[in-house]
Each structure stands twice: as structure tokens, then as C-alpha cells.
C-alpha atoms as a PDB file:
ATOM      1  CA  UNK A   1       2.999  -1.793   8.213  1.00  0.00           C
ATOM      2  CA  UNK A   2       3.598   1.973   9.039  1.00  0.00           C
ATOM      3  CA  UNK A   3       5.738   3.953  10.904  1.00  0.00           C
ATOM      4  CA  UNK A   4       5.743   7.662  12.225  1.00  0.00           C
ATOM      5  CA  UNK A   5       8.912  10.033  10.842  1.00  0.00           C
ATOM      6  CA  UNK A   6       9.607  13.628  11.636  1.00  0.00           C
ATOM      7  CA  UNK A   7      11.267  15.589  13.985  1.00  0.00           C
ATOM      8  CA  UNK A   8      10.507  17.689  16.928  1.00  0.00           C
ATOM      9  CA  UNK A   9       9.127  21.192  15.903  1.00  0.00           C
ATOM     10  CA  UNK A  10       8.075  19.893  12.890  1.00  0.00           C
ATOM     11  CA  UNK A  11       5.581  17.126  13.669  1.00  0.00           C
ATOM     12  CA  UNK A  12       5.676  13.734  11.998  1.00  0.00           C
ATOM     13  CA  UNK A  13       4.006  11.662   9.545  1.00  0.00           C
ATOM     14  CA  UNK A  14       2.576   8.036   9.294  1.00  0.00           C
ATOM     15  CA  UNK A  15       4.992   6.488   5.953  1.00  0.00           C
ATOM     16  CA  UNK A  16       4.726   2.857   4.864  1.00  0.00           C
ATOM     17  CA  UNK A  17       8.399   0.886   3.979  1.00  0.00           C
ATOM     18  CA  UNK A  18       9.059   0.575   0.807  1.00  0.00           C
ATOM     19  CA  UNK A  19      11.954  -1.617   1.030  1.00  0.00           C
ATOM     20  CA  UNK A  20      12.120  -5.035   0.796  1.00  0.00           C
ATOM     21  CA  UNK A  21      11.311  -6.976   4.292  1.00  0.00           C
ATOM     22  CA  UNK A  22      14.385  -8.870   3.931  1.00  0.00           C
ATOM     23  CA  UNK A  23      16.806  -5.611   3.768  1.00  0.00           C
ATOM     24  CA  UNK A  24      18.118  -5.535   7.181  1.00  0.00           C
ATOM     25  CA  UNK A  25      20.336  -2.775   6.183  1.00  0.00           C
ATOM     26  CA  UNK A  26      18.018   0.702   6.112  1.00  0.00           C
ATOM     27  CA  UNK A  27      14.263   1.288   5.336  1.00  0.00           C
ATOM     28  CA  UNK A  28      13.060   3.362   2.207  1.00  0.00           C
ATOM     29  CA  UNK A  29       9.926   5.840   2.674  1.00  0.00           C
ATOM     30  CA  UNK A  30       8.200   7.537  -0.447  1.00  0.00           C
ATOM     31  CA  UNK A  31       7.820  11.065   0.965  1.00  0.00           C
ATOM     32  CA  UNK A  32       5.890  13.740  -1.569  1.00  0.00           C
ATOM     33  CA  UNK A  33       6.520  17.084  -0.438  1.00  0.00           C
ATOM     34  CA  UNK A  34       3.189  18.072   0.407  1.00  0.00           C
ATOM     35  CA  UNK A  35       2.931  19.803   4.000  1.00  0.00           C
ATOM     36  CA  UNK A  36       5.839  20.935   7.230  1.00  0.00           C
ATOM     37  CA  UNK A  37       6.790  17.467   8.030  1.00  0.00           C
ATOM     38  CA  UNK A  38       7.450  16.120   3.955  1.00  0.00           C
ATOM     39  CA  UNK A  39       9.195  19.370   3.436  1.00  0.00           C
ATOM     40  CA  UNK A  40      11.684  19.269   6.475  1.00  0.00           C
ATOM     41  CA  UNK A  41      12.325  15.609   4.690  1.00  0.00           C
ATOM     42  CA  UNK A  42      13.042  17.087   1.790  1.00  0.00           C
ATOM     43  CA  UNK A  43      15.484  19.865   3.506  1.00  0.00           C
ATOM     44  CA  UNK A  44      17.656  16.841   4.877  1.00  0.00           C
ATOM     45  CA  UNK A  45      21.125  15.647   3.997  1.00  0.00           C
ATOM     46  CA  UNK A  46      22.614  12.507   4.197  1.00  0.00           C
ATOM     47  CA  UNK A  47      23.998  12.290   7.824  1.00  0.00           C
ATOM     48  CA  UNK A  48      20.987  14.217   9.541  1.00  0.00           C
ATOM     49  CA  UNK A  49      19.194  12.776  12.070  1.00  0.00           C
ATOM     50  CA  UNK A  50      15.422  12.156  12.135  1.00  0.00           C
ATOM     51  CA  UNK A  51      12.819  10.727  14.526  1.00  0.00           C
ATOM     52  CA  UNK A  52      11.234   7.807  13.590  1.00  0.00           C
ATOM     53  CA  UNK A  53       8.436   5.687  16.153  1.00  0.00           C
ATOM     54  CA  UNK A  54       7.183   2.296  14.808  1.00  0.00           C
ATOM     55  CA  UNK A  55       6.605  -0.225  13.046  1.00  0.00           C
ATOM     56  CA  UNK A  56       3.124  -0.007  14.063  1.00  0.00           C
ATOM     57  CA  UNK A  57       0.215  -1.587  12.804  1.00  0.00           C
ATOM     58  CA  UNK A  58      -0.983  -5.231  10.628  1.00  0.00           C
ATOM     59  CA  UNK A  59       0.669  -6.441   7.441  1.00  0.00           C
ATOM     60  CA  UNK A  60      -1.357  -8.092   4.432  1.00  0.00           C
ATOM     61  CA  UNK A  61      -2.013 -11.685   5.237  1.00  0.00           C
ATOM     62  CA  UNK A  62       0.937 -13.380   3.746  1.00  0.00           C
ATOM     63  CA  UNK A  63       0.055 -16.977   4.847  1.00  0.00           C
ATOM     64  CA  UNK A  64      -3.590 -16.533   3.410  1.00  0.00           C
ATOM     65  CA  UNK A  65      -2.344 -15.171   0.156  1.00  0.00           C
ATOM     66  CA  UNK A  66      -0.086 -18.324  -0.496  1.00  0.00           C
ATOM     67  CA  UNK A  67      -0.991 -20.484  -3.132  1.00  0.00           C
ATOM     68  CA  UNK A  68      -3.235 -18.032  -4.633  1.00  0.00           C
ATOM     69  CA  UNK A  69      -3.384 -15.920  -7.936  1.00  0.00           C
ATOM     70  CA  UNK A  70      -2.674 -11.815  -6.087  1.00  0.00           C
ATOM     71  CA  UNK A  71      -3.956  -8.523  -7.606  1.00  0.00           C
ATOM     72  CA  UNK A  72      -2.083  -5.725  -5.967  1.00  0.00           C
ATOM     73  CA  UNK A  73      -3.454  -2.083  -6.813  1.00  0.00           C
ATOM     74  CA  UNK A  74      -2.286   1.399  -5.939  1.00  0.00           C
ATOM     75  CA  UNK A  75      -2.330   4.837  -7.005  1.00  0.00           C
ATOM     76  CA  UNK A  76      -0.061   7.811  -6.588  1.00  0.00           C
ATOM     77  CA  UNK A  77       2.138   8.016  -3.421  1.00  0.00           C
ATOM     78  CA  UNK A  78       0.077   4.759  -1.970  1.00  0.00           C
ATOM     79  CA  UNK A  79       2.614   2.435  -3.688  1.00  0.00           C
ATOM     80  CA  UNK A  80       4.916   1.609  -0.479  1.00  0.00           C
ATOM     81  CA  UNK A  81       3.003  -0.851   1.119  1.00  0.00           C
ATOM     82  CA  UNK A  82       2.194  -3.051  -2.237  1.00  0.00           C
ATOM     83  CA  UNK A  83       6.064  -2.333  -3.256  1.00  0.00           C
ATOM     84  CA  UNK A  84       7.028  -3.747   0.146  1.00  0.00           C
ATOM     85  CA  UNK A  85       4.316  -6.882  -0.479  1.00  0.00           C
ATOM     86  CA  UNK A  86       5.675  -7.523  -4.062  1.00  0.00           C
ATOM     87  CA  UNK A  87       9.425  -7.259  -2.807  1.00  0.00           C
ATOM     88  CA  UNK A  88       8.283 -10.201  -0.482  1.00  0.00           C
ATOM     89  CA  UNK A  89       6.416 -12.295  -2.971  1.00  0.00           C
ATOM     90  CA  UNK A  90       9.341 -11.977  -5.159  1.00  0.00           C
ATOM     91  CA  UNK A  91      11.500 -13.765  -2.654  1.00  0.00           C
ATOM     92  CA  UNK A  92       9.214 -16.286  -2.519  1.00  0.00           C
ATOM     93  CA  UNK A  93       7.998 -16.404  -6.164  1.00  0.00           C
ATOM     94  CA  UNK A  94       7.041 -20.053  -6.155  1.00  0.00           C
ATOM     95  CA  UNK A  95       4.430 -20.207  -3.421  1.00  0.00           C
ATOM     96  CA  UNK A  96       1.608 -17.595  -5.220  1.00  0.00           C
ATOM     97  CA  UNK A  97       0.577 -18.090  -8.427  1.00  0.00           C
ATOM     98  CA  UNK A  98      -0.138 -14.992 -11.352  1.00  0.00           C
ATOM     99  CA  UNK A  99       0.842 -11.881  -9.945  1.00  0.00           C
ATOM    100  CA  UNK A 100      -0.478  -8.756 -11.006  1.00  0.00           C
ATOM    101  CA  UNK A 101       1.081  -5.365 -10.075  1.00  0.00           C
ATOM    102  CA  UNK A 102      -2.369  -1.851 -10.857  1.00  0.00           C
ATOM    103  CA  UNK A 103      -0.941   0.833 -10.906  1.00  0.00           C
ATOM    104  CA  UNK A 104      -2.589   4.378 -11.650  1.00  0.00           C
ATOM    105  CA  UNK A 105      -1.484   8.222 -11.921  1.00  0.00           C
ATOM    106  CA  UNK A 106      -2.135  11.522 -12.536  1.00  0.00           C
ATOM    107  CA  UNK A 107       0.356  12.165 -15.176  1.00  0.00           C
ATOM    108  CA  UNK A 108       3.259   9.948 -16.281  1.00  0.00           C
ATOM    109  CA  UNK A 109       5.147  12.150 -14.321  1.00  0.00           C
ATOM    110  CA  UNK A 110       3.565  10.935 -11.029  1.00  0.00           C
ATOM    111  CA  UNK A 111       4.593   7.534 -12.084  1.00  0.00           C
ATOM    112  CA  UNK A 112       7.003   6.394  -9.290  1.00  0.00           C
ATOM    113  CA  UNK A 113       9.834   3.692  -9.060  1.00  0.00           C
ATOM    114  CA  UNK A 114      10.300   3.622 -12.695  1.00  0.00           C
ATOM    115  CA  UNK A 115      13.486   1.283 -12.079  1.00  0.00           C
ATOM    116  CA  UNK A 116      11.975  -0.602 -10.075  1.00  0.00           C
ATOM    117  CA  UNK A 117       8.580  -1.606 -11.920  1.00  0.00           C
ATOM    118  CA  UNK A 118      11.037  -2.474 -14.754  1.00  0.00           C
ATOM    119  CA  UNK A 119      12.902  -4.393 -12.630  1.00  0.00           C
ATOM    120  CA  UNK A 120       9.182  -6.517 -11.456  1.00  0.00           C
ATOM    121  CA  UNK A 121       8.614  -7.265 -14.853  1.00  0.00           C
ATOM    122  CA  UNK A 122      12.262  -9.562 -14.748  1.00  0.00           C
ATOM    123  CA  UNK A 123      10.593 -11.197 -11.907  1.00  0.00           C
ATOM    124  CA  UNK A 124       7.246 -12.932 -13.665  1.00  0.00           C
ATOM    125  CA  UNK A 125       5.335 -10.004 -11.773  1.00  0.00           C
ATOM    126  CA  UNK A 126       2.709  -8.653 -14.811  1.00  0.00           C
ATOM    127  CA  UNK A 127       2.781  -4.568 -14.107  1.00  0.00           C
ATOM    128  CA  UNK A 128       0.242  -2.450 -15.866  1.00  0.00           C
ATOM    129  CA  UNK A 129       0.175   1.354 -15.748  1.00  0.00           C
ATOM    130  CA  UNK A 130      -1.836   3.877 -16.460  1.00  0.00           C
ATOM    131  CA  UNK A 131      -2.407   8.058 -16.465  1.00  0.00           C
ATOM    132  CA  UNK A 132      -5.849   7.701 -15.087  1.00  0.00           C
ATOM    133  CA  UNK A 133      -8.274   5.490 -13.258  1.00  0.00           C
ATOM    134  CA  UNK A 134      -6.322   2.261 -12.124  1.00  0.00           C
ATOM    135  CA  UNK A 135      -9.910   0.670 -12.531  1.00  0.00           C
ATOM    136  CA  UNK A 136      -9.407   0.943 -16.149  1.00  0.00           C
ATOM    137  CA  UNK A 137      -6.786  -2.351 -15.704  1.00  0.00           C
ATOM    138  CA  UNK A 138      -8.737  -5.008 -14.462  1.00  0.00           C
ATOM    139  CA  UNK A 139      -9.891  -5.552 -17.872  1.00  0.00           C
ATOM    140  CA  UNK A 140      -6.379  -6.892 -18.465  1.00  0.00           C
ATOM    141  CA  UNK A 141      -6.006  -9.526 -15.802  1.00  0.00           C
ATOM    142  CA  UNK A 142      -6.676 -13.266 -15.800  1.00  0.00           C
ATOM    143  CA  UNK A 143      -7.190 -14.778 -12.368  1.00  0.00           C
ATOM    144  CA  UNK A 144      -8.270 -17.743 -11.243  1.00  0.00           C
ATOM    145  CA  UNK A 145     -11.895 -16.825  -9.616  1.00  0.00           C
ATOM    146  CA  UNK A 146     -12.013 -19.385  -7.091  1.00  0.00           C
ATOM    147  CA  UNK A 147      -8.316 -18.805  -5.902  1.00  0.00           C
ATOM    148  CA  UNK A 148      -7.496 -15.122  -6.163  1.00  0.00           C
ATOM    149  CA  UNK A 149      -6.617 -12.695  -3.731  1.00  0.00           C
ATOM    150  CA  UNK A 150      -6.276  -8.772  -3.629  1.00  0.00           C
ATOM    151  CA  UNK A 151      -4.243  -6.260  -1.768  1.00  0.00           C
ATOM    152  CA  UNK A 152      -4.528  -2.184  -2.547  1.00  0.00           C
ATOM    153  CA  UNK A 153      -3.248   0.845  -1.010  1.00  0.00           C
ATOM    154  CA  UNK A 154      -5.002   4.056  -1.456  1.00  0.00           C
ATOM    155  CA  UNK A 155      -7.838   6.560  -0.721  1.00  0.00           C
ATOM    156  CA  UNK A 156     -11.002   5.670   0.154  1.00  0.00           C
ATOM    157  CA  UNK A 157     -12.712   6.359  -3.284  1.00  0.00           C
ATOM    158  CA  UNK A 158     -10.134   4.141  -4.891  1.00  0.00           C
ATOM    159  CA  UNK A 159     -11.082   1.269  -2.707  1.00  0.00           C
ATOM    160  CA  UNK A 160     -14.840   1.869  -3.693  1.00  0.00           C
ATOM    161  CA  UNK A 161     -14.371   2.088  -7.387  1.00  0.00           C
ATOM    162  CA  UNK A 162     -11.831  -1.310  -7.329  1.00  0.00           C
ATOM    163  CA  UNK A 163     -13.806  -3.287  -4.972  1.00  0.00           C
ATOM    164  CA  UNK A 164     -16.769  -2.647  -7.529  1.00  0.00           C
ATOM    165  CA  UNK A 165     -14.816  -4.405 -10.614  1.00  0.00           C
ATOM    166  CA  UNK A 166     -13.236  -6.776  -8.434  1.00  0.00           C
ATOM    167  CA  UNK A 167     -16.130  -8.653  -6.982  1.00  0.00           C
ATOM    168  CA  UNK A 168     -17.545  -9.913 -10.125  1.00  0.00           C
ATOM    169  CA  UNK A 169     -13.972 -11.231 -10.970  1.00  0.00           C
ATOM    170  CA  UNK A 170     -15.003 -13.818  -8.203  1.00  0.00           C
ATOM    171  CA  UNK A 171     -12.863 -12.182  -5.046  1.00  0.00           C
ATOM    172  CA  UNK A 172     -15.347 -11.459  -2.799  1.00  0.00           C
ATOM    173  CA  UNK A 173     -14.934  -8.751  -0.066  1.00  0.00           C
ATOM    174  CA  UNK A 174     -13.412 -11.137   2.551  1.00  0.00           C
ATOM    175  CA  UNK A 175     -10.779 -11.637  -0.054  1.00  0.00           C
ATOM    176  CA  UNK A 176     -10.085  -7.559  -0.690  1.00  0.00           C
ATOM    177  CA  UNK A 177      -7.634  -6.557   1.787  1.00  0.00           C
ATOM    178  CA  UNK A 178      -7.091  -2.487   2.063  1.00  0.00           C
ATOM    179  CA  UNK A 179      -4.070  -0.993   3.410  1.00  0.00           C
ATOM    180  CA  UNK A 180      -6.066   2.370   4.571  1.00  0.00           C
ATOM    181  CA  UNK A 181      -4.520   5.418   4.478  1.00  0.00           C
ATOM    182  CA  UNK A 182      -5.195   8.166   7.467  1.00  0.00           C
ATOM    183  CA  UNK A 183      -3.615  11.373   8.382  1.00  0.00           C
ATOM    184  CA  UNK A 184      -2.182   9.902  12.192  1.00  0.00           C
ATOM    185  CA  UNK A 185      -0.823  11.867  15.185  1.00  0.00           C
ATOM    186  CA  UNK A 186       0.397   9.556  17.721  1.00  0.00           C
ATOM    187  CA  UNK A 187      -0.114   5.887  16.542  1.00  0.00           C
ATOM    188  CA  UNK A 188      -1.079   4.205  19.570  1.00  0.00           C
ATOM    189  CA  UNK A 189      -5.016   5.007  19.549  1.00  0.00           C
ATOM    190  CA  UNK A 190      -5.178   8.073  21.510  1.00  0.00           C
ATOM    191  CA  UNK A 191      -6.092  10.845  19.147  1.00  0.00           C
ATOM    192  CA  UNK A 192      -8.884   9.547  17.321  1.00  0.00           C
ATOM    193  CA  UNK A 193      -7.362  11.054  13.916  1.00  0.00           C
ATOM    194  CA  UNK A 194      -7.428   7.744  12.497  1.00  0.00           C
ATOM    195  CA  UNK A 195     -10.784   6.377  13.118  1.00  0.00           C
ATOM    196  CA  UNK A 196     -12.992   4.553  10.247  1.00  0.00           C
ATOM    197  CA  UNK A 197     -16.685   4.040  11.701  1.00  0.00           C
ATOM    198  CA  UNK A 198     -15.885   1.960  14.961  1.00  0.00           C
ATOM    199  CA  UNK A 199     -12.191   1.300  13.695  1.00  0.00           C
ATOM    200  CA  UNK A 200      -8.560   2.628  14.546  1.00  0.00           C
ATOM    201  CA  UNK A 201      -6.791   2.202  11.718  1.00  0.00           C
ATOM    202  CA  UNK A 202      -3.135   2.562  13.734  1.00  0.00           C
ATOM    203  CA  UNK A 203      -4.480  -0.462  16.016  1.00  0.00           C
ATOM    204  CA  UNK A 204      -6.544  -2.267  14.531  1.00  0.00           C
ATOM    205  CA  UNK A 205      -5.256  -2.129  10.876  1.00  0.00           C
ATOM    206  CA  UNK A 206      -3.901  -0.218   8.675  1.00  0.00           C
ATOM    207  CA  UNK A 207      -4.978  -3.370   6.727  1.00  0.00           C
ATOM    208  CA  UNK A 208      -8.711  -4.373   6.437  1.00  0.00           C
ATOM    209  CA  UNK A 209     -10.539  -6.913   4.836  1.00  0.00           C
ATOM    210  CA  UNK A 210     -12.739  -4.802   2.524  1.00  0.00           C
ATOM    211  CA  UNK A 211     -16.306  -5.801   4.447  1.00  0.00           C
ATOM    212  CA  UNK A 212     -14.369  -4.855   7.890  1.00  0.00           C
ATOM    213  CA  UNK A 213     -14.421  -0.865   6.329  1.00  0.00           C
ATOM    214  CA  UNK A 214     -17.517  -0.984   3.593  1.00  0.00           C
ATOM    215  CA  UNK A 215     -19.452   2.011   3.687  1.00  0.00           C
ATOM    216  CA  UNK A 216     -17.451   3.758   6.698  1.00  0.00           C
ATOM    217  CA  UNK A 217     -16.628   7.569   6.489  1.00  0.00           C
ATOM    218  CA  UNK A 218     -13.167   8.172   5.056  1.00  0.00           C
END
């Protein structure tokens, strides 16, 4: 679900793929340049050599979801990880059922993968957008209640305010599943940067079922 880029003297950074499962070829990270690591990233040309550790960590429950009407929700720079899961259900279109794609900014600016998100729509994946609170979509989704699943990506807060609109849709907390995001060192459990109550999110996630993380410090 993750993996660890950087370089030596620089540090490195916990990313989730972007690309596609099923691309053998390369992997695609989302990197905002925010901080030493995301702006030696940015310095690079094509040719340079970087570190990268991993994959580390769970995926979203693909069997589980089959069969089943998905919300996916992100905000921001949390988009890899549902990108990656909508690439996948794309492939394999006719085993879910109404697919939603949340997605929320800052600015239209901040909205990423333009291309892309156009290119969903092709695919019988319903994306919604919006400069603001991605909360402020559910109102336009129609799921089944008693077969619907959802994946996010995103800050704590964001998990909060969704999984507060989403349970009286009918998907109850078992059925949220949270790919959390943490600020990692080594990825193995050793540092204790990416702890969540009694949790490590590098080993024993980064994806939860919402009632595994409810009310933990983020």
C-alpha cells in the first residue's frame, strides 16, 4: 500500500502508488513539494537515481468489496491510494456494482489528475468534485444500503467528518475502510512515528476498518 522514497542525506518519505496494479512497467507517486525529501524529488531529472524501500503495508479488501456498490473519498494529495483502487476496479468493472469516486480541494487548483478523472468518467466510475468539504458530496450518491462499501484516504479529521454522513447511508463502521496517513521513518515498526492508540499503521495497516481507529489520537 505504501512505500518509502528518498535518498541518503535527504531522508525519505512514506508515498502511496498511484499507478495502476496491473502496470508492470514503473510506479507513479504524487509528491507535493512540501519539506527536504519532496523537494530533492522535485530537483530530479529523468535518469537520476533514487532510493526506494517497500511495498509495505495492507491494501483495501478487494475480495470483500466485490459485488458491492464502493464509495471512494479523498482529499488533496491523499488521492494515490483510491486512484490505485479505482485503476483496479476498472479492470474488473463487472464484479462491483455503482462506483463513486469524492473528491475534495482547497482550490481548483489543488485539483489533481485532471486527465485522469476525465478519463474515470469513460469508465462508468461517477466522479464528483468539489473546492471545499468532500462531505458536501454524499448528498449526491445512491447506494445500495445493505450492500455498500467505502474506502478513503486522508487526514484524520476527514475520516471523522465522512464516517459521520456515511453511517446513516447504511455502511456501518466495519464497512469504512481508512487508508491512514502518518509521517513514517523506517516502516518496519521501530520508530513509533506511526502509531494510532495501540496501532502501527506501517504494520498493521495503513488500511483500517474505521472502528479498528475510532476515537484514536491522529
Amino acid at each position: 500500500q505504501f512505500v518509502l522514497v528518498g535518498q541518503i542525506g535527504y531522508g525519505e518519505a512514506p508515498f502511496g502508488p498511484l499507478s495502476s496494479p496491473y502496470e508492470k512497467r514503473y510506479m507513479e507517486i504524487v509528491a507535493r513539494k512540501a519539506g527536504t525529501v519532496t523537494n530533492y524529488l522535485h530537483s530530479l531529472k529523468e535518469g537520476d537515481i533514487i532510493a526506494l524501500r517497500g511495498p509495505y503495508g495492507n491494501g483495501f479488501p478487494l475480495d470483500f468489496m466485490e459485488g458491492k456498490d464502493v464509495v471512494c473519498a479523498t482529499g488533496g494529495c491523499g488521492i494515490p491510494p483510491i486512484a490505485s483502487l479505482i485503476e483496479y476496479i476498472i479492470e474488473n468493472r463487472d464484479k462491483f456494482g455503482r462506483i463513486y469516486f469524492l473528491y475534495g480541494a482547497r482550490s481548483s487548483e489543488e485539483i489533481l489528475l485532471k486527465d485522469k478523472l476525465e478519463e474515470w468518467k469513460k469508465k462508468n466510475i461517477k466522479v464528483l468534485t468539489v473546492v471545499g468539504f468532500v462531505t458536501d458530496l454524499i448528498k449526491e450518491i445512491e447506494i445500495d444500503e445493505s450492500n455498500a462499501v467505502a474506502a478513503m484516504c486522508g487526514p484524520g479529521p476527514m475520516a471523522d467528518a465522512l464516517e459521520k454522513v456515511l453511517r446513516p447511508l447504511g455502511i456501518s463502521d466495519r464497512r469504512i475502510f481508512v487508508s491512514m496517513e502518518r509521517k513514517m521513518q523506517c516502516g518496519v515498526g521501530k520508530c513509533q512515528h506511526c502509531t494510532t492508540g495501540s496501532k502501527y499503521v506501517c504494520l498493521d495497516g495503513p488500511v483500517f476498518n474505521y472502528d479498528q481507529i475510532d476515537k484514536n489520537h491522529d
